[in-house]
PDB file of N, CA and C in Angstrom:
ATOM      1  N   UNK A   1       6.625  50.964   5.327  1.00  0.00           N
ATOM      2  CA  UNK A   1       6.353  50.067   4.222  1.00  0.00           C
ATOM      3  C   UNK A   1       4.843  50.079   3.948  1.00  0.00           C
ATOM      4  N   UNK A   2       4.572  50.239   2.920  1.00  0.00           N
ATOM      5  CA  UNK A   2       2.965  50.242   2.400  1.00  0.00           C
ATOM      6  C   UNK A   2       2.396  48.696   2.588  1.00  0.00           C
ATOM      7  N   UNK A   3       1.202  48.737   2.424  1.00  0.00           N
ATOM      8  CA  UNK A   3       0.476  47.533   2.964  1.00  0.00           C
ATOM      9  C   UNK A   3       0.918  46.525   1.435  1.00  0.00           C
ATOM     10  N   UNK A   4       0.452  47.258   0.310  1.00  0.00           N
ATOM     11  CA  UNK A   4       0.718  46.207  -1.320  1.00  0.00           C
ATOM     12  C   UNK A   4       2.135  45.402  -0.876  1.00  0.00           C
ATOM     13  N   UNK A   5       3.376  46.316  -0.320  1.00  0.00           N
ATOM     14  CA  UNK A   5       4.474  45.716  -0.326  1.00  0.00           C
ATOM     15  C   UNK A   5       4.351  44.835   0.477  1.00  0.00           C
ATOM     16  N   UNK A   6       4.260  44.688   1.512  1.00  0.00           N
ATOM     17  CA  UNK A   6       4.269  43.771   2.585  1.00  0.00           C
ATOM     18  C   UNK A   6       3.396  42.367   1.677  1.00  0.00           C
ATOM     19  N   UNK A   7       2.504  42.465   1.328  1.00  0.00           N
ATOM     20  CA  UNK A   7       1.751  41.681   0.561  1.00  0.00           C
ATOM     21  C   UNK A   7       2.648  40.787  -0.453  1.00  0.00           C
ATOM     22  N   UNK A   8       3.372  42.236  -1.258  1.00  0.00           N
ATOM     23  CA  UNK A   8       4.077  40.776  -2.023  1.00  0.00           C
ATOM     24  C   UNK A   8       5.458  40.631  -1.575  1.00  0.00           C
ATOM     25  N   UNK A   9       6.098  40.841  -0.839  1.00  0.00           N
ATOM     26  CA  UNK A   9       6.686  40.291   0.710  1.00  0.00           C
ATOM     27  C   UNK A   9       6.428  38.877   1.058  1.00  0.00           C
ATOM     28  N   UNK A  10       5.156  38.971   1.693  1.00  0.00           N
ATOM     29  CA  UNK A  10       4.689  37.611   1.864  1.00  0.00           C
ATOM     30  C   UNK A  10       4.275  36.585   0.632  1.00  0.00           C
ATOM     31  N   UNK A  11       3.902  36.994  -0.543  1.00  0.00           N
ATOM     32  CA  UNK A  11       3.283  35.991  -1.349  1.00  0.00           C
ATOM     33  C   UNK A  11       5.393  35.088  -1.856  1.00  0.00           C
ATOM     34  N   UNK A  12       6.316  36.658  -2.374  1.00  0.00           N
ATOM     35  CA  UNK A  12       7.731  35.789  -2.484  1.00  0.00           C
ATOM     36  C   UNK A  12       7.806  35.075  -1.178  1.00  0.00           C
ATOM     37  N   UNK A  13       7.842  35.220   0.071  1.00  0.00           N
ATOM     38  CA  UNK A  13       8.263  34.075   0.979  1.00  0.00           C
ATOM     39  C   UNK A  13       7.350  32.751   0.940  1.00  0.00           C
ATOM     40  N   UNK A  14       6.711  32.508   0.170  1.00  0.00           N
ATOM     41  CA  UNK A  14       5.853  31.346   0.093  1.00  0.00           C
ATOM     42  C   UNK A  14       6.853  29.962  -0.500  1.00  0.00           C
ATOM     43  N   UNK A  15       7.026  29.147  -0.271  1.00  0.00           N
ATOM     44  CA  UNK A  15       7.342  27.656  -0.906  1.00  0.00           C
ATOM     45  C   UNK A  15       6.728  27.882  -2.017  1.00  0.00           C
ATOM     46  N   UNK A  16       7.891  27.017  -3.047  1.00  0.00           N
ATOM     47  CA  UNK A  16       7.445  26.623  -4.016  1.00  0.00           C
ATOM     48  C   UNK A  16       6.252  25.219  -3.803  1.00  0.00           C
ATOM     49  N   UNK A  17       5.853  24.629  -4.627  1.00  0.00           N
ATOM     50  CA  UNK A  17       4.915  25.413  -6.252  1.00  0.00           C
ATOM     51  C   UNK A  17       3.873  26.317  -5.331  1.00  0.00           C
ATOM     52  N   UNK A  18       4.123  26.923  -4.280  1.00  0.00           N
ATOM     53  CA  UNK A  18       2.825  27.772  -3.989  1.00  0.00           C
ATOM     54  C   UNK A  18       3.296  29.130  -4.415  1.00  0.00           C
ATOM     55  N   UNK A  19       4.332  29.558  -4.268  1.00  0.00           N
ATOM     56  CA  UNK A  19       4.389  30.791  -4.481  1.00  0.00           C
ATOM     57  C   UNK A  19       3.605  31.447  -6.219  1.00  0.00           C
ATOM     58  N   UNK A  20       4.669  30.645  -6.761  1.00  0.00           N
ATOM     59  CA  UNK A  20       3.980  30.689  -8.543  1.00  0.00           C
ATOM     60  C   UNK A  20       2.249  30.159  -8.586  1.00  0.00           C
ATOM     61  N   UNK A  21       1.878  29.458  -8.075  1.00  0.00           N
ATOM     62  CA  UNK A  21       0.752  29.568  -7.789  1.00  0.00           C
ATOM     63  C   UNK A  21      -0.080  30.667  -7.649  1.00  0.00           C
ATOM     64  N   UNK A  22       0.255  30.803  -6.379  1.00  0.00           N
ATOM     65  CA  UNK A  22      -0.892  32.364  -6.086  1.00  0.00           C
ATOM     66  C   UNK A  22      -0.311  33.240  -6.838  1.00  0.00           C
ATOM     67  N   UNK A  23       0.979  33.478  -7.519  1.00  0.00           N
ATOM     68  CA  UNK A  23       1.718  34.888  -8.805  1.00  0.00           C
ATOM     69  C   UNK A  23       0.420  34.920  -9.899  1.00  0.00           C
ATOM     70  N   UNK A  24       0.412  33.509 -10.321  1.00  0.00           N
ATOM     71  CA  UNK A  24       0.278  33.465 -11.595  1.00  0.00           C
ATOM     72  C   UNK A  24      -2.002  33.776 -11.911  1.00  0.00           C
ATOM     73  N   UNK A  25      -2.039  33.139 -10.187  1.00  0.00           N
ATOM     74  CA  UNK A  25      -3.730  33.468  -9.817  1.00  0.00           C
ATOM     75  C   UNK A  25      -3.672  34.878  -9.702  1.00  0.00           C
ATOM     76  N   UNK A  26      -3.177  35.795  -9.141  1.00  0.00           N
ATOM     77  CA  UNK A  26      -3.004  37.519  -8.860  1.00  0.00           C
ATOM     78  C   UNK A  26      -2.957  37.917 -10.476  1.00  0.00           C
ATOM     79  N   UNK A  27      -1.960  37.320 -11.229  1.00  0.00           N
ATOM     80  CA  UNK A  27      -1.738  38.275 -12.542  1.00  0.00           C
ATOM     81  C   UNK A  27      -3.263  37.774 -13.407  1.00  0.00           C
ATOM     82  N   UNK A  28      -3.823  36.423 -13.365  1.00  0.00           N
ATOM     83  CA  UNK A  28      -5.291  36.262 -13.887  1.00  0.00           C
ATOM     84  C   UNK A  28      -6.584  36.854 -13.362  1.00  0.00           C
ATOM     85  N   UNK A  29      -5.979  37.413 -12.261  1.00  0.00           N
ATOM     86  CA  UNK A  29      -7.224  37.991 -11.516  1.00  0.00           C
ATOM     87  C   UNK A  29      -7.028  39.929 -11.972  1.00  0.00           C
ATOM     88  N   UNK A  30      -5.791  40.107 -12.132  1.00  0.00           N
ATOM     89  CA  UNK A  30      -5.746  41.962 -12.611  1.00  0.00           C
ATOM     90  C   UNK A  30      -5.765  41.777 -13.999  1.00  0.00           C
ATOM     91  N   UNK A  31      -5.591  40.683 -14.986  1.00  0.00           N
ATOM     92  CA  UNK A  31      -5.108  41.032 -16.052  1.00  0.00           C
ATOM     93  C   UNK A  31      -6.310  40.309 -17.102  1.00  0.00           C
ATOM     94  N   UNK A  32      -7.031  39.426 -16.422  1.00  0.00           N
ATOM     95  CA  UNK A  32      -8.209  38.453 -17.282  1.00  0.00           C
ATOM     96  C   UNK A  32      -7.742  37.412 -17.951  1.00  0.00           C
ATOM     97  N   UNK A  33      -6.380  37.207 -18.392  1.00  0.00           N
ATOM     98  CA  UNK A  33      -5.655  36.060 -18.817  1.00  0.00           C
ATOM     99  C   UNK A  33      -4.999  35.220 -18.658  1.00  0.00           C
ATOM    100  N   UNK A  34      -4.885  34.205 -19.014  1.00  0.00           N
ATOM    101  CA  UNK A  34      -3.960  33.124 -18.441  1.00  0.00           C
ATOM    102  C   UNK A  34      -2.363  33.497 -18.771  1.00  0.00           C
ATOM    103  N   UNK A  35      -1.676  33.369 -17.476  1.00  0.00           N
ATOM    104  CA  UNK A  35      -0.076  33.539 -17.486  1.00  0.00           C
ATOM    105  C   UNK A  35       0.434  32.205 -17.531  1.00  0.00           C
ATOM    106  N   UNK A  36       0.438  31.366 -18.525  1.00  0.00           N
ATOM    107  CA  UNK A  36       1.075  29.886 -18.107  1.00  0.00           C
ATOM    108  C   UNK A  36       2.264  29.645 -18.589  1.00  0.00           C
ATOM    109  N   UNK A  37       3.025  30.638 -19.061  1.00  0.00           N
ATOM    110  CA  UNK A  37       3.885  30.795 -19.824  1.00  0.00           C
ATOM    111  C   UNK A  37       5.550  31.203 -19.157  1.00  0.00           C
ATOM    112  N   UNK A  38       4.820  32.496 -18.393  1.00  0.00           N
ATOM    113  CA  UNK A  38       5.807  33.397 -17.547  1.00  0.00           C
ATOM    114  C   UNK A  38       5.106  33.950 -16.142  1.00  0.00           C
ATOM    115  N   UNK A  39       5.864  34.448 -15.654  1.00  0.00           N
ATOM    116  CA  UNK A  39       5.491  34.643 -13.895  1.00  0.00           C
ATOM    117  C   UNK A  39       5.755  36.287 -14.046  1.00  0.00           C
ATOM    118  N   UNK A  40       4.656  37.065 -13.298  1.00  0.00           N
ATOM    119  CA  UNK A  40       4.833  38.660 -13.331  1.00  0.00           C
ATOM    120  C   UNK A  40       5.595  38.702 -12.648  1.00  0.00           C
ATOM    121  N   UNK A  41       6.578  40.106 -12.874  1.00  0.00           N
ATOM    122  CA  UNK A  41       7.652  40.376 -12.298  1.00  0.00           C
ATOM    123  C   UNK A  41       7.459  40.942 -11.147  1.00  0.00           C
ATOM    124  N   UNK A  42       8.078  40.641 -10.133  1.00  0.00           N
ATOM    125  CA  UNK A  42       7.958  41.186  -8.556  1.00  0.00           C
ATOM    126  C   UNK A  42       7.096  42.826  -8.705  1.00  0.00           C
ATOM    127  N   UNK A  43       7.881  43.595  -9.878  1.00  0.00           N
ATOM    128  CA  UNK A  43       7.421  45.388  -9.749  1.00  0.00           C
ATOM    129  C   UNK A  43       5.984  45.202 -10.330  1.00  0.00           C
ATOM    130  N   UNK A  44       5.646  44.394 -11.244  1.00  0.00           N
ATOM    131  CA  UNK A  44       4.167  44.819 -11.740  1.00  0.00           C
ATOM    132  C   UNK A  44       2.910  43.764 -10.801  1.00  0.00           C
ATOM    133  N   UNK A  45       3.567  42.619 -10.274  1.00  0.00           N
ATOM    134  CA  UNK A  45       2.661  42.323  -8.927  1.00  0.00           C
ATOM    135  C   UNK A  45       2.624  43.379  -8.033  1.00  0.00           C
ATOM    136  N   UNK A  46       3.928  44.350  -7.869  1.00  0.00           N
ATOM    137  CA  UNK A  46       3.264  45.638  -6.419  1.00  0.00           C
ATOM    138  C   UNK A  46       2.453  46.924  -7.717  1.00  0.00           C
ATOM    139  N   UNK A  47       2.501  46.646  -8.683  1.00  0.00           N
ATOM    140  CA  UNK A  47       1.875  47.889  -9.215  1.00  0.00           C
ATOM    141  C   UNK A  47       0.454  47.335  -9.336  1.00  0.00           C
ATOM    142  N   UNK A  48      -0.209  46.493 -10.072  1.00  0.00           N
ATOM    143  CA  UNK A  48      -1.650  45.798  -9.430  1.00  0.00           C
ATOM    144  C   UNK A  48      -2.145  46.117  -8.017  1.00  0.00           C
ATOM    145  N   UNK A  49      -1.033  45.377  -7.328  1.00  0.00           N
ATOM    146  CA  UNK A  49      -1.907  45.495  -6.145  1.00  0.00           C
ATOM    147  C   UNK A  49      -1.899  46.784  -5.325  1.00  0.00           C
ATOM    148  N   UNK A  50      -0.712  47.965  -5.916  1.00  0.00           N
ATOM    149  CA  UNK A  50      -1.061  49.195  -5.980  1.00  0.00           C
ATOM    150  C   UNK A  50      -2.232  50.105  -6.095  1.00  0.00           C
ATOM    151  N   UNK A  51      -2.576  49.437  -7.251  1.00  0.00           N
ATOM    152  CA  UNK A  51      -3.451  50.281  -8.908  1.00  0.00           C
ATOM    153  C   UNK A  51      -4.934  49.551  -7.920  1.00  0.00           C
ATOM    154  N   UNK A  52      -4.761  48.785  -7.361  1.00  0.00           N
ATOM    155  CA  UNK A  52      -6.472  47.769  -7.215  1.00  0.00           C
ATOM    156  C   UNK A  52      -6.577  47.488  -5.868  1.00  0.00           C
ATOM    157  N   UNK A  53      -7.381  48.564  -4.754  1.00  0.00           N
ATOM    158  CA  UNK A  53      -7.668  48.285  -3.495  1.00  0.00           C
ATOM    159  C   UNK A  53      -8.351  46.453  -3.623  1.00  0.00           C
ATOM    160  N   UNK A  54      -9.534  46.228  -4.706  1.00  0.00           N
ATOM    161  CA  UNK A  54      -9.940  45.175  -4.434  1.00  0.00           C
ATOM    162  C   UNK A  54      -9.122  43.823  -4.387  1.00  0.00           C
ATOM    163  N   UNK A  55      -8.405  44.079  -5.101  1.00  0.00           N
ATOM    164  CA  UNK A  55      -7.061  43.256  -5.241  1.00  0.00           C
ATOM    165  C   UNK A  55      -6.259  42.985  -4.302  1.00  0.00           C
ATOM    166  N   UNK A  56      -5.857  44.081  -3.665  1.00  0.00           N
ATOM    167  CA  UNK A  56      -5.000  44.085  -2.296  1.00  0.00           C
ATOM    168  C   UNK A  56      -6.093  42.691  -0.927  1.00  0.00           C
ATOM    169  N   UNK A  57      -7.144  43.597  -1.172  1.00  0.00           N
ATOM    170  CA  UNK A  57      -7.806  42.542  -0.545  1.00  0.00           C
ATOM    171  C   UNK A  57      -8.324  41.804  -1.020  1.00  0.00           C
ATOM    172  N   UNK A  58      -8.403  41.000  -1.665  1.00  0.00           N
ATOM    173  CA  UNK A  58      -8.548  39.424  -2.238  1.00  0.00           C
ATOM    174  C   UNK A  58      -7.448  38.728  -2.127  1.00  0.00           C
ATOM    175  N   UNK A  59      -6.025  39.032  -2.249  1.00  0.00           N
ATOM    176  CA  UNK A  59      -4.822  38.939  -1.743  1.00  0.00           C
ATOM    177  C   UNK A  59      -5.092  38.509  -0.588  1.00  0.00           C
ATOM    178  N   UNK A  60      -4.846  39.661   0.336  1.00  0.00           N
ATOM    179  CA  UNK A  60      -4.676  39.374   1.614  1.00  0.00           C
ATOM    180  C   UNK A  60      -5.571  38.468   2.635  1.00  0.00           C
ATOM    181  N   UNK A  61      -6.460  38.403   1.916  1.00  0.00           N
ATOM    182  CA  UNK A  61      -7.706  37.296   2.528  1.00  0.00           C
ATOM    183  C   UNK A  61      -7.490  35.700   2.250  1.00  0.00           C
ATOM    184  N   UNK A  62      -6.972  35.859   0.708  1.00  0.00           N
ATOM    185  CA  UNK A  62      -6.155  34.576  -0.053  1.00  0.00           C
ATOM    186  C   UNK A  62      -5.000  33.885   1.145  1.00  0.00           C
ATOM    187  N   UNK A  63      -3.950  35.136   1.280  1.00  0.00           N
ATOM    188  CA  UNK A  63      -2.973  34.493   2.249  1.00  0.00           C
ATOM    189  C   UNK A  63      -3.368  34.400   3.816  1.00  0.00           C
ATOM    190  N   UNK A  64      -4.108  35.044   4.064  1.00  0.00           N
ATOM    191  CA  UNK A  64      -4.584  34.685   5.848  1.00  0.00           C
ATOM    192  C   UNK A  64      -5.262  33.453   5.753  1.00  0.00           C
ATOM    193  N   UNK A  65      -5.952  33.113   4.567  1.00  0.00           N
ATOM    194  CA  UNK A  65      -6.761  31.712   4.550  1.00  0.00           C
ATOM    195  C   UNK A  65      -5.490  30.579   4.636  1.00  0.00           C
ATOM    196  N   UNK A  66      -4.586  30.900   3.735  1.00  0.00           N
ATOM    197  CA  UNK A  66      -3.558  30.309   3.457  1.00  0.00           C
ATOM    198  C   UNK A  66      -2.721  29.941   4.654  1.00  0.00           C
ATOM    199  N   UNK A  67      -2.217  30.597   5.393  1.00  0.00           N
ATOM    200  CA  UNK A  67      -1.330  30.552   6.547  1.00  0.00           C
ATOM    201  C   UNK A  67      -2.569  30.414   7.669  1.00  0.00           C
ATOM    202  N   UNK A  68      -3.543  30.165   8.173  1.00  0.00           N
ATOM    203  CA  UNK A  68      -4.228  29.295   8.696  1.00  0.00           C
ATOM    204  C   UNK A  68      -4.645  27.941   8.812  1.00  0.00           C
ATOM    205  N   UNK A  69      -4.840  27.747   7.211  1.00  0.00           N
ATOM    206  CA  UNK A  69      -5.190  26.262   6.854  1.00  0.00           C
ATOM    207  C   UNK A  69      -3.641  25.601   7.060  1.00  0.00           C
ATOM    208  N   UNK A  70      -2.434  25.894   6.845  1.00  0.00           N
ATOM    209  CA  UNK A  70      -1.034  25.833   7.319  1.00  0.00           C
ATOM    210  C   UNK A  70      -1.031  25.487   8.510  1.00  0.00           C
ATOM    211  N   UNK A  71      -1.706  26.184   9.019  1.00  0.00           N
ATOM    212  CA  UNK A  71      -1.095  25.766  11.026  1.00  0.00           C
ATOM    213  C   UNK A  71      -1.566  25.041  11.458  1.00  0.00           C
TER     214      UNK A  71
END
């Protein structure tokens, strides 16, 4: 399994309202616009974080902060 997948792996296993949360922060952070409308679809959240090493990690730093401040 590639590292992007695992990534959004973990962001779907998130509780709601967090999950749409961090979706809708990932698609404003690859795309420059506000998504307040609709939620990116599972395939074009792994194609971002595909397409964008920096992305992958801003992600993954996002959720380790995340599941720390959690425990």
């Amino acid at each position: 399994m590639t590292y992007y997948v695992q990534l959004v792996d973990d962001l779907y296993a998130l509780e709601e309202p967090w999950r749409t949360r961090f979706l809708l922060l990932i698609a404003k952070l690859a795309t420059g616009q506000q998504w307040n409308d609709h939620m990116p679809s599972r395939s074009t959240t792994e194609a971002w974080l595909a397409e964008r090493a920096w992305l992958q990690r801003q992600v993954a730093q996002m959720l380790d902060a995340w599941v720390k401040e959690r425990c």
